[in-house]
Protein backbone atom coordinates (compact mmCIF):
# COMPACT_ATOMS: atom_id res chain seq x y z
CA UNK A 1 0.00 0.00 0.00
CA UNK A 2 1.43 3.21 -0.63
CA UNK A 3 1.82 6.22 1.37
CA UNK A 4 -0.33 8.30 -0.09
CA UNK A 5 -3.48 5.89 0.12
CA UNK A 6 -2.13 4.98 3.58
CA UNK A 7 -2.52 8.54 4.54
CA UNK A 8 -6.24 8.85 3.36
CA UNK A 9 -7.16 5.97 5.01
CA UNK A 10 -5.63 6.94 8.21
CA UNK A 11 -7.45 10.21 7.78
CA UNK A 12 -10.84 8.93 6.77
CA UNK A 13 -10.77 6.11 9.99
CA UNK A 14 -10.32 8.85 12.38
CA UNK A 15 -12.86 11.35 10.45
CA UNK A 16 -15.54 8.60 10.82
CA UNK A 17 -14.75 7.67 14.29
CA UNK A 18 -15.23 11.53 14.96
CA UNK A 19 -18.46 12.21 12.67
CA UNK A 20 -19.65 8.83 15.15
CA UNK A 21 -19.07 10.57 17.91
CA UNK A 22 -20.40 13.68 17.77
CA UNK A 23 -23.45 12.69 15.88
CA UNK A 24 -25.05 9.64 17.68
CA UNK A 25 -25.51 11.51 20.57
CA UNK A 26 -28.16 13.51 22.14
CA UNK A 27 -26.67 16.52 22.08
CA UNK A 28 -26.24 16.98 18.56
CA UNK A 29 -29.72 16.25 18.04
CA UNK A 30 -30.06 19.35 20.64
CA UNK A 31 -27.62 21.56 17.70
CA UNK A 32 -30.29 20.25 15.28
CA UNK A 33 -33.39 21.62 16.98
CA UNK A 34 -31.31 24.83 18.45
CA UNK A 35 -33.06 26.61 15.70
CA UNK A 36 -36.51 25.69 16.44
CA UNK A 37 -36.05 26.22 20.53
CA UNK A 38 -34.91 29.43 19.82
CA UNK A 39 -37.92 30.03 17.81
CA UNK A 40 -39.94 28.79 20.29
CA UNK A 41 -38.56 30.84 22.66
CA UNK A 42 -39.24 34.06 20.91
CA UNK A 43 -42.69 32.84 19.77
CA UNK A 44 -43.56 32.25 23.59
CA UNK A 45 -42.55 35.46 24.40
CA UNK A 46 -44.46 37.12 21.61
CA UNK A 47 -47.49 35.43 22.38
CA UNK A 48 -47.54 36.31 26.19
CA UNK A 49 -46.63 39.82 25.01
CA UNK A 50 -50.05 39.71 22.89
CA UNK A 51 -52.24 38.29 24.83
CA UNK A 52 -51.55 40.53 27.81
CA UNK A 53 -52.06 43.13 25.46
CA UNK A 54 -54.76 41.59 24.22
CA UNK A 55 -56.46 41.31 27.51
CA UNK A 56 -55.88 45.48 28.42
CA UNK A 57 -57.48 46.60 25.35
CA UNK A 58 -60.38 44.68 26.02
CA UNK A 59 -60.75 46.76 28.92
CA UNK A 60 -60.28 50.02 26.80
CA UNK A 61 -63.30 51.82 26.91
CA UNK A 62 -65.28 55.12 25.70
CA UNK A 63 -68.22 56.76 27.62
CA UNK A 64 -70.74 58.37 26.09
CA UNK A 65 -73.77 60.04 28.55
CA UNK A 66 -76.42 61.29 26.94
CA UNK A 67 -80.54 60.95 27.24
CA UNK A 68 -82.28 57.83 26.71
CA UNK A 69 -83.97 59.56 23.17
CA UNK A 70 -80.74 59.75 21.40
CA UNK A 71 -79.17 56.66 22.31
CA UNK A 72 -80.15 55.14 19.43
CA UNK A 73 -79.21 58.00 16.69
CA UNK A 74 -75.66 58.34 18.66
CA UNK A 75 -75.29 54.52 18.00
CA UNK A 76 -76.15 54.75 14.36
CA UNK A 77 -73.36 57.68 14.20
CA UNK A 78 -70.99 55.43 16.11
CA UNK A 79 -71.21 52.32 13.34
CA UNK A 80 -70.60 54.99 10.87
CA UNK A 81 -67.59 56.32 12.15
CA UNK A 82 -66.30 52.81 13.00
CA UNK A 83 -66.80 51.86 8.98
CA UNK A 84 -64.04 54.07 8.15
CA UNK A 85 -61.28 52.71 10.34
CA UNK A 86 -59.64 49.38 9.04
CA UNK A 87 -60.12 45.89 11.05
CA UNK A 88 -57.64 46.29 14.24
CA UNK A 89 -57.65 50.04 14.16
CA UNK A 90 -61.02 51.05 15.97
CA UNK A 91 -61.47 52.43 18.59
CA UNK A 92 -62.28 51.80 21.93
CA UNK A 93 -65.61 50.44 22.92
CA UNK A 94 -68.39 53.02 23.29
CA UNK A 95 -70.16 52.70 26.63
CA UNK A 96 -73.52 54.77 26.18
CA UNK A 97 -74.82 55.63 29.75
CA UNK A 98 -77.95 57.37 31.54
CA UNK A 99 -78.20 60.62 32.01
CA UNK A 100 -78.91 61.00 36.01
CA UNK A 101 -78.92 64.01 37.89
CA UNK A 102 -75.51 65.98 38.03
CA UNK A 103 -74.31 64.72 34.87
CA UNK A 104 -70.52 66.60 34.90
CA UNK A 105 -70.29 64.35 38.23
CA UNK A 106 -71.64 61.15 36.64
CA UNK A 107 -69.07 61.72 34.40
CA UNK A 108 -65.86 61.73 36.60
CA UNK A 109 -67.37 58.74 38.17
CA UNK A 110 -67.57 56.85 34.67
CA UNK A 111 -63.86 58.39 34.27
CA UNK A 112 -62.17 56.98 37.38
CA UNK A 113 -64.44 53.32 37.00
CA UNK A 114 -62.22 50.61 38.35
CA UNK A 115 -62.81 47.82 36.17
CA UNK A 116 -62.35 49.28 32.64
CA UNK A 117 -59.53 51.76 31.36
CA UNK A 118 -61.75 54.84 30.39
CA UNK A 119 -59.79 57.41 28.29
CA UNK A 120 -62.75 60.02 27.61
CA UNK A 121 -65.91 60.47 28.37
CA UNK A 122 -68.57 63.10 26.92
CA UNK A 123 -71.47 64.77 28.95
CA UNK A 124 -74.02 67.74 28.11
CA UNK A 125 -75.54 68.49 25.17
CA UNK A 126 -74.54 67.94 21.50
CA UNK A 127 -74.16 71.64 20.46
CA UNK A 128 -71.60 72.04 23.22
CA UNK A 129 -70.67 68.68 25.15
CA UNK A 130 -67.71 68.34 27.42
CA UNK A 131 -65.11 65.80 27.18
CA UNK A 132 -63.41 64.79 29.99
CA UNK A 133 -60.29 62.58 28.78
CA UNK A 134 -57.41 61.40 30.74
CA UNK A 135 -53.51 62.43 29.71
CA UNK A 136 -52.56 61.16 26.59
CA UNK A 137 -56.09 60.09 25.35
CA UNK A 138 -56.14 62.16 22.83
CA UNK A 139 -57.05 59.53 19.73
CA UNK A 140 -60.66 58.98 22.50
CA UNK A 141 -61.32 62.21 22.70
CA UNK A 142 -61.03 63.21 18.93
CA UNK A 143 -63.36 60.14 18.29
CA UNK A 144 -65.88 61.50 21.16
CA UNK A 145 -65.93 64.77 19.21
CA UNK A 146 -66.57 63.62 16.05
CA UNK A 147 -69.10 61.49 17.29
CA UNK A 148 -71.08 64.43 18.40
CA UNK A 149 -70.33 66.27 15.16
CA UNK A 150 -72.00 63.26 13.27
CA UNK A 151 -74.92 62.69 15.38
CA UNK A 152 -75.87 66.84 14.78
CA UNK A 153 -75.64 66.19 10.86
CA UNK A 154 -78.24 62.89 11.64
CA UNK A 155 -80.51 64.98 13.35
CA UNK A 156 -80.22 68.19 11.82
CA UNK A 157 -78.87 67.54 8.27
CA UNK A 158 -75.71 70.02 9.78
CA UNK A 159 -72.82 69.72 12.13
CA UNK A 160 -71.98 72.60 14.35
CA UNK A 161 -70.79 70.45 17.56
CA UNK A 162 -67.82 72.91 19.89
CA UNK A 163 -67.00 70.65 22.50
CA UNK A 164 -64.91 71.29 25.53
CA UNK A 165 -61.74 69.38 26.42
CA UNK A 166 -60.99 69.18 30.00
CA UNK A 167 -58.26 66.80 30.87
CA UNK A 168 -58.30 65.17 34.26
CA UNK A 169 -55.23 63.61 36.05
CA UNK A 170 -55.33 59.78 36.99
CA UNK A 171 -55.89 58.99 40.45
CA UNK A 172 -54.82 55.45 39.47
CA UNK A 173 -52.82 53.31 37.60
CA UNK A 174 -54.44 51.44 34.22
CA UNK A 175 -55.14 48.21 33.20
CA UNK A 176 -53.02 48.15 30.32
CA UNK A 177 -50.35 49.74 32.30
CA UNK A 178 -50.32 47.09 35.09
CA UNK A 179 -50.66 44.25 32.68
CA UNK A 180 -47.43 45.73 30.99
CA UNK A 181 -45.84 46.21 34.18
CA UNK A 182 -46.74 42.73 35.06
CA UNK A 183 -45.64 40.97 31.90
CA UNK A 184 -42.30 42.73 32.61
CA UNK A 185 -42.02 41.08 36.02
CA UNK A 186 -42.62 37.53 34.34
CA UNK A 187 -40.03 38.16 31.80
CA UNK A 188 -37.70 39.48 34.13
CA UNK A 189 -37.37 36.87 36.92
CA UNK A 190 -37.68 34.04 33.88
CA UNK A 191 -34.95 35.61 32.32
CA UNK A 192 -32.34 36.30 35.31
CA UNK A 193 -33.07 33.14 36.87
CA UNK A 194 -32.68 31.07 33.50
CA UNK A 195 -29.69 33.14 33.02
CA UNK A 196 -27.91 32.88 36.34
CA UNK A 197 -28.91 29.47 37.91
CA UNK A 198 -27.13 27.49 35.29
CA UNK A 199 -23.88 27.72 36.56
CA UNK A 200 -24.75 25.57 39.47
CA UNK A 201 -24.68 22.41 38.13
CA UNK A 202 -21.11 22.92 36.41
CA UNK A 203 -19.61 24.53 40.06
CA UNK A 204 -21.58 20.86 41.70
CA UNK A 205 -19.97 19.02 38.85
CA UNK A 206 -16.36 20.29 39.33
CA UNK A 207 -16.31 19.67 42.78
CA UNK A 208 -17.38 16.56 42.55
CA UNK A 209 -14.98 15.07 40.14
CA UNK A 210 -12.26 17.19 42.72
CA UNK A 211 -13.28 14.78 45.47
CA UNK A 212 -14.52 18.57 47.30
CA UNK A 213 -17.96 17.54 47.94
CA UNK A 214 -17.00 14.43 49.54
CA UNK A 215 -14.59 16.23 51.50
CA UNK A 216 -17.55 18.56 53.10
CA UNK A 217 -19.85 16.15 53.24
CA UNK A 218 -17.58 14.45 55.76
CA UNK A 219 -17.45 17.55 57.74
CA UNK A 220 -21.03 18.90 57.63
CA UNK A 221 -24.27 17.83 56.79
CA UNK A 222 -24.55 17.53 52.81
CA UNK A 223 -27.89 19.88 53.20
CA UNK A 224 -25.64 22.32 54.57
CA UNK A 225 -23.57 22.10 51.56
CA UNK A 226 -26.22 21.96 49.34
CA UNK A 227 -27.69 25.26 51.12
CA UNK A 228 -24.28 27.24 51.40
CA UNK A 229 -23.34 26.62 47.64
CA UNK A 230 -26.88 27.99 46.94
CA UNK A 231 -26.29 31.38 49.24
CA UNK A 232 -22.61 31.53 47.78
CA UNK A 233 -23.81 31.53 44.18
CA UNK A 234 -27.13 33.94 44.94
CA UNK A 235 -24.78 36.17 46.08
CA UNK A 236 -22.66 36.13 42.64
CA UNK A 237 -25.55 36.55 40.71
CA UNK A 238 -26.64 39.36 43.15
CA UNK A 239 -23.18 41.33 42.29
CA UNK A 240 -24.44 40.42 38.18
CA UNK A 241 -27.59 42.43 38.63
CA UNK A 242 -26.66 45.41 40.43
CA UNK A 243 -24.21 45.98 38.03
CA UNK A 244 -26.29 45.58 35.11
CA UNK A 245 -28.82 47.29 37.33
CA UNK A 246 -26.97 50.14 37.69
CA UNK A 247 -26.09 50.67 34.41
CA UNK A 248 -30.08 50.23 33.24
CA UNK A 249 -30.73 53.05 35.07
CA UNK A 250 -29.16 55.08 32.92
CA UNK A 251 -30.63 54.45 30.14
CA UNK A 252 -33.28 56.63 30.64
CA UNK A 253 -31.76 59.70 29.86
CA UNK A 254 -30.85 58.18 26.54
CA UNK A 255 -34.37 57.27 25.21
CA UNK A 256 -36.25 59.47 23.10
CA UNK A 257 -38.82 61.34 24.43
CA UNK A 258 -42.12 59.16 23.47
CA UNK A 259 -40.56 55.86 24.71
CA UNK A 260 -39.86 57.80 28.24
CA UNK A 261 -43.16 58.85 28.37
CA UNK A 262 -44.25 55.26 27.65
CA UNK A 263 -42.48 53.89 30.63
CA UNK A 264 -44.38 56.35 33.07
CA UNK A 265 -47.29 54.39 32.29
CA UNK A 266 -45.73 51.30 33.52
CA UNK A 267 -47.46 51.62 37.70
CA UNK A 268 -48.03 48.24 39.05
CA UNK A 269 -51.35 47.83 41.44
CA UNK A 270 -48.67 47.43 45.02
CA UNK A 271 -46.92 50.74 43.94
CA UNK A 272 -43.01 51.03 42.56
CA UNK A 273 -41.35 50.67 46.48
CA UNK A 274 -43.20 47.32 47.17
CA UNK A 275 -43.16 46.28 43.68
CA UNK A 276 -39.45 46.19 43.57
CA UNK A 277 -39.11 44.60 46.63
CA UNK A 278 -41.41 41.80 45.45
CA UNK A 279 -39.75 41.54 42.48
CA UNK A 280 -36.95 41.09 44.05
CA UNK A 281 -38.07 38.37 46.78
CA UNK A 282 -39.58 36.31 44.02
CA UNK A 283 -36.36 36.46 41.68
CA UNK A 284 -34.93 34.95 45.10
CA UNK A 285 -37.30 32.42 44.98
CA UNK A 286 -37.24 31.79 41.76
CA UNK A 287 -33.55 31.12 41.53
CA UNK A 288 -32.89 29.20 44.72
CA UNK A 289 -35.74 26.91 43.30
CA UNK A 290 -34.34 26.15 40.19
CA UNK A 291 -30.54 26.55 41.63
CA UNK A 292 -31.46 23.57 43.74
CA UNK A 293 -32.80 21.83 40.99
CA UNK A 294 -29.43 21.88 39.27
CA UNK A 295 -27.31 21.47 42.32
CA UNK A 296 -28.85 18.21 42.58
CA UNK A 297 -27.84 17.81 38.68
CA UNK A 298 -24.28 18.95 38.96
CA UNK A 299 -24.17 16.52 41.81
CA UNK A 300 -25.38 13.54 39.95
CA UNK A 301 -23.67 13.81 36.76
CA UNK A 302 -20.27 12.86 36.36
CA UNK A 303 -19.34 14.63 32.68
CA UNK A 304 -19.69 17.69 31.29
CA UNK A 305 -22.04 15.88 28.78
CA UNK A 306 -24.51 14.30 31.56
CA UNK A 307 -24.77 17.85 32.54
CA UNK A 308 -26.13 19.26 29.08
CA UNK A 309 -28.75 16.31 28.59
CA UNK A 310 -30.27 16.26 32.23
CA UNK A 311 -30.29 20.31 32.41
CA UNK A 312 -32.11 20.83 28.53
CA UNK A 313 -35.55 19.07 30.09
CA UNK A 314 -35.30 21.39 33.02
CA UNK A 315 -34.54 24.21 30.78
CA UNK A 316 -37.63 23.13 28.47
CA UNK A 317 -40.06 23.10 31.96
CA UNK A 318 -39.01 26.83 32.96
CA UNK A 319 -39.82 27.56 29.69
CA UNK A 320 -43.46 26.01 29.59
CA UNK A 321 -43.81 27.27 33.30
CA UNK A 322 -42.95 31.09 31.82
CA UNK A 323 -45.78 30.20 29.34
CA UNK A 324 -47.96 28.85 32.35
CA UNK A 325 -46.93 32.47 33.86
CA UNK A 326 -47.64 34.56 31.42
CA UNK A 327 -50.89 33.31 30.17
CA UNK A 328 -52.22 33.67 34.00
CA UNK A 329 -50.73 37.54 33.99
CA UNK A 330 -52.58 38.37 30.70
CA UNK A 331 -56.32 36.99 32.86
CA UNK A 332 -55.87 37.78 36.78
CA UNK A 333 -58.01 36.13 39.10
CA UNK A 334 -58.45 33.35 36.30
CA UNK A 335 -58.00 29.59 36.76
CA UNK A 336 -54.91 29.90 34.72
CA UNK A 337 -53.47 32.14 36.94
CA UNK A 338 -54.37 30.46 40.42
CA UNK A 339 -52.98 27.38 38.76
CA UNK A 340 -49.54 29.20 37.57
CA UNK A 341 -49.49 30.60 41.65
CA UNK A 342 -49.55 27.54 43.05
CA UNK A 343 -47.29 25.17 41.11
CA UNK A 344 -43.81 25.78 42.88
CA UNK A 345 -41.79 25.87 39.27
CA UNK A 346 -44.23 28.73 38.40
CA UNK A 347 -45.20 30.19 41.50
CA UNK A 348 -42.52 33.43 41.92
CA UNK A 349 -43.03 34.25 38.48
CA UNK A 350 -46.81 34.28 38.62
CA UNK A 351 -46.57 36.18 41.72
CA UNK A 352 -44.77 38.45 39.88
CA UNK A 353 -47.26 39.08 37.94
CA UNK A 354 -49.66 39.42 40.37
CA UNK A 355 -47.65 42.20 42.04
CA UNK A 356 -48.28 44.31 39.63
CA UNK A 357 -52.03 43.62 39.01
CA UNK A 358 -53.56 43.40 42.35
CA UNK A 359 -53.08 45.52 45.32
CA UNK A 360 -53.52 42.68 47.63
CA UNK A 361 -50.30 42.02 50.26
CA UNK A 362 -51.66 38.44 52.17
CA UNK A 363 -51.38 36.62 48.75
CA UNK A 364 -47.42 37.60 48.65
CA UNK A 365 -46.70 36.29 52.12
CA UNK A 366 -48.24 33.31 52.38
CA UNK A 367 -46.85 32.84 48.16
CA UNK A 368 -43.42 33.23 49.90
CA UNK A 369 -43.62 31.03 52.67
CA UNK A 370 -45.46 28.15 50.02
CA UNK A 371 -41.80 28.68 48.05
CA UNK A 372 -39.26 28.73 50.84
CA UNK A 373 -40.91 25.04 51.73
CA UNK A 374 -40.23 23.74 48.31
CA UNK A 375 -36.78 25.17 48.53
CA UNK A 376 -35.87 23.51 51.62
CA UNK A 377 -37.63 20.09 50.21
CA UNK A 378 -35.76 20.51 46.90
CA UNK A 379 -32.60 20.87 48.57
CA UNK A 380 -33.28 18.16 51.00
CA UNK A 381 -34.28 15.36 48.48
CA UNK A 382 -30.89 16.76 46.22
CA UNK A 383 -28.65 16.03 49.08
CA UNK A 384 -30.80 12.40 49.59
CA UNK A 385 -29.98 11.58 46.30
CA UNK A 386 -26.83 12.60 46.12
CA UNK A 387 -25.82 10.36 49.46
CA UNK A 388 -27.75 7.63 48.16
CA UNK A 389 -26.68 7.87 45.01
CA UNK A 390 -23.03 9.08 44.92
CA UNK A 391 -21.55 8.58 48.52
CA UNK A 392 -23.36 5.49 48.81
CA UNK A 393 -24.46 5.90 52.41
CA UNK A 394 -28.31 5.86 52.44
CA UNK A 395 -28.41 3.16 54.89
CA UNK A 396 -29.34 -0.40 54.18
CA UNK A 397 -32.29 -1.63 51.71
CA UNK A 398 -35.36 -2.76 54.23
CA UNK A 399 -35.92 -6.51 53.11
CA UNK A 400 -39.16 -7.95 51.89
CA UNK A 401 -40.53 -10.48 54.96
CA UNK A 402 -39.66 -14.09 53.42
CA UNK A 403 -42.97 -15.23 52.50
């Protein structure tokens, strides 16, 4: 055999043997797919991001008070106007009320109504109505106007409507703004813990093929391991946020002047001091829950490759229990959402959510103390397994009675 064809088949033996190895595993089949999770990924996003939209316009509405008489001719006006705008582009829902008593204070009562958004609302006569619209509304209050314009032409064959724009401050936060606010929350704890609880299972994984956790163990109990390495790495990640943290909050003297003003209408239902603080607590939650979830990975797996297939599943669940999360944020108080609250995987980022769409306090607590119990079971079954499994020392098997 010559040298040359030596060579090739030299080359083409140890090019097989590689192609073998890398591609009859599972983690190539992961490279594969990477494609499709990431679009996955983005498409859950996007869809939470819609439907929580979704559910705040819903709650959009315009009010309209007038006398029972020209209810009907206002209506007629209102499916005129609503021809001309193209399917998506409408506006809000007209509300067409009573007129009772003092109708400038009926008004501010429709105005500040607690379960609907209200951007305008119109009062008085026809000729010369007033429309009371909140800051920003103007698109509402336009459409109000013109809706009395149209209604005078109805009746009278001729506009003429001068209406009066008053615009009152909010005394609360919005719908749309708190289901922003809590969609943010959602994404935000997802996203730092998925980002920062990884690296536990690699740190469990060094140490144990350094003989280190067998050292501790022998010294302390293997839950206090277990717990410590979870503190010690919370705090790391802590150090990751505030500086990112700090930096964020510059950016807001950066961003042009609508997307500023856009932010101010971020105001979750607890208020920005206790919002943040929540936030914060649940993050905590959030990460020592799925931090113990990999400890007990790291712990178990003996390569860097029995890392990557038993953390993609858990990866895979926080994603479906982001989902879980953010379909409950876009419907509070529906069975989606008490369902998302009370699974422990989903719990802090449903919370979350919650935080910043109902002014409730009770719920957080007792949501806490639910999480710190998983966290302590979590890390008690990982350091079961792991001296069962690893150090061998769960004690002896019981024996079946000899029949």
């Amino acid at each position: 055999m010559s040298i040359a064809r030596k060579t090739i088949r030299q080359t083409l033996t140890i090019a097989r043997r590689d192609f073998i190895a890398t591609v009859f595993t599972p983690m190539f089949l992961f490279f594969l797919l990477a494609p499709l999770i990431m679009v996955s990924f983005s498409l859950i996003g996007g869809l939470g991001a819609s439907s929580i939209a979704q559910g705040a316009s819903d709650r959009e509405r315009l009010v309209l008070i007038a006398d029972p008489a020209d209810a009907p001719l206002l209506r007629r006006s209102d499916q005129r106007l609503r021809a001309l705008f193209a399917t998506g582009d409408e506006p809000a829902t007209l509300e067409i009320e009573t007129a009772e008593g003092d109708v400038m204070k009926q008004a501010h009562g429709a105005l500040d109504d607690g379960d609907h958004d209200v951007a305008a609302v119109l009062a008085g006569p026809l000729e010369a109505p007033r429309i009371f619209y909140r800051p920003g509304e103007d698109r509402g209050t336009n459409y109000l106007a013109a809706l009395a314009d149209t209604a005078l032409r109805l009746r009278h064959g001729a506009g003429g409507s001068e209406p009066v724009k008053i615009e009152v401050a909010r005394a609360r936060s919005t719908i749309s703004g708190q289901h922003a606010a809590g969609f943010i929350a959602v994404f935000g704890v997802f996203f730092l813990t998925l980002l920062l609880a990884g690296q536990a299972a690699g740190t469990m994984a060094e140490e144990r093929s350094n003989k280190v956790l067998e050292v501790l163990a022998a010294a302390v109990p293997l839950e206090t391991v277990f717990l410590g390495k979870l503190i010690g790495m919370f705090g790391s990640a802590v150090l990751f946020i505030l500086f990112w943290g700090t930096i964020a909050t510059q950016i807001g003297h950066v961003l042009p002047h609508g997307a500023a003003r856009a932010t101010t209408a971020l105001q979750p239902a607890v208020g920005w001091p206790m919002f943040v603080l929540l936030f914060c607590l649940y993050f905590t939650m959030a990460y020592l829950l799925l931090g113990s979830v990999f400890l007990t990975i790291g712990a178990q797996a003996s390569t860097i490759r029995e890392i990557q297939m038993l953390s993609l599943p858990i990866t895979f669940t926080q994603v479906g229990m982001f989902a879980l999360a953010s379909a409950g944020a876009a419907h509070p108080g529906g069975w989606l959402a008490i369902v998302a609250e009370i699974f422990p995987l989903s719990s802090p980022y449903a919370m979350a959510g919650r935080a910043a769409n109902a002014p409730g306090l009770m719920p957080h607590l007792a949501a806490l103390a639910w999480q710190a119990m998983w966290v302590a079971i979590m890390i008690s079954l990982g350091a079961r397994w792991f001296r069962r499994g690893v150090l061998k020392s769960g004690g002896p098997r019981r024996r079946k009675p000899a029949g």
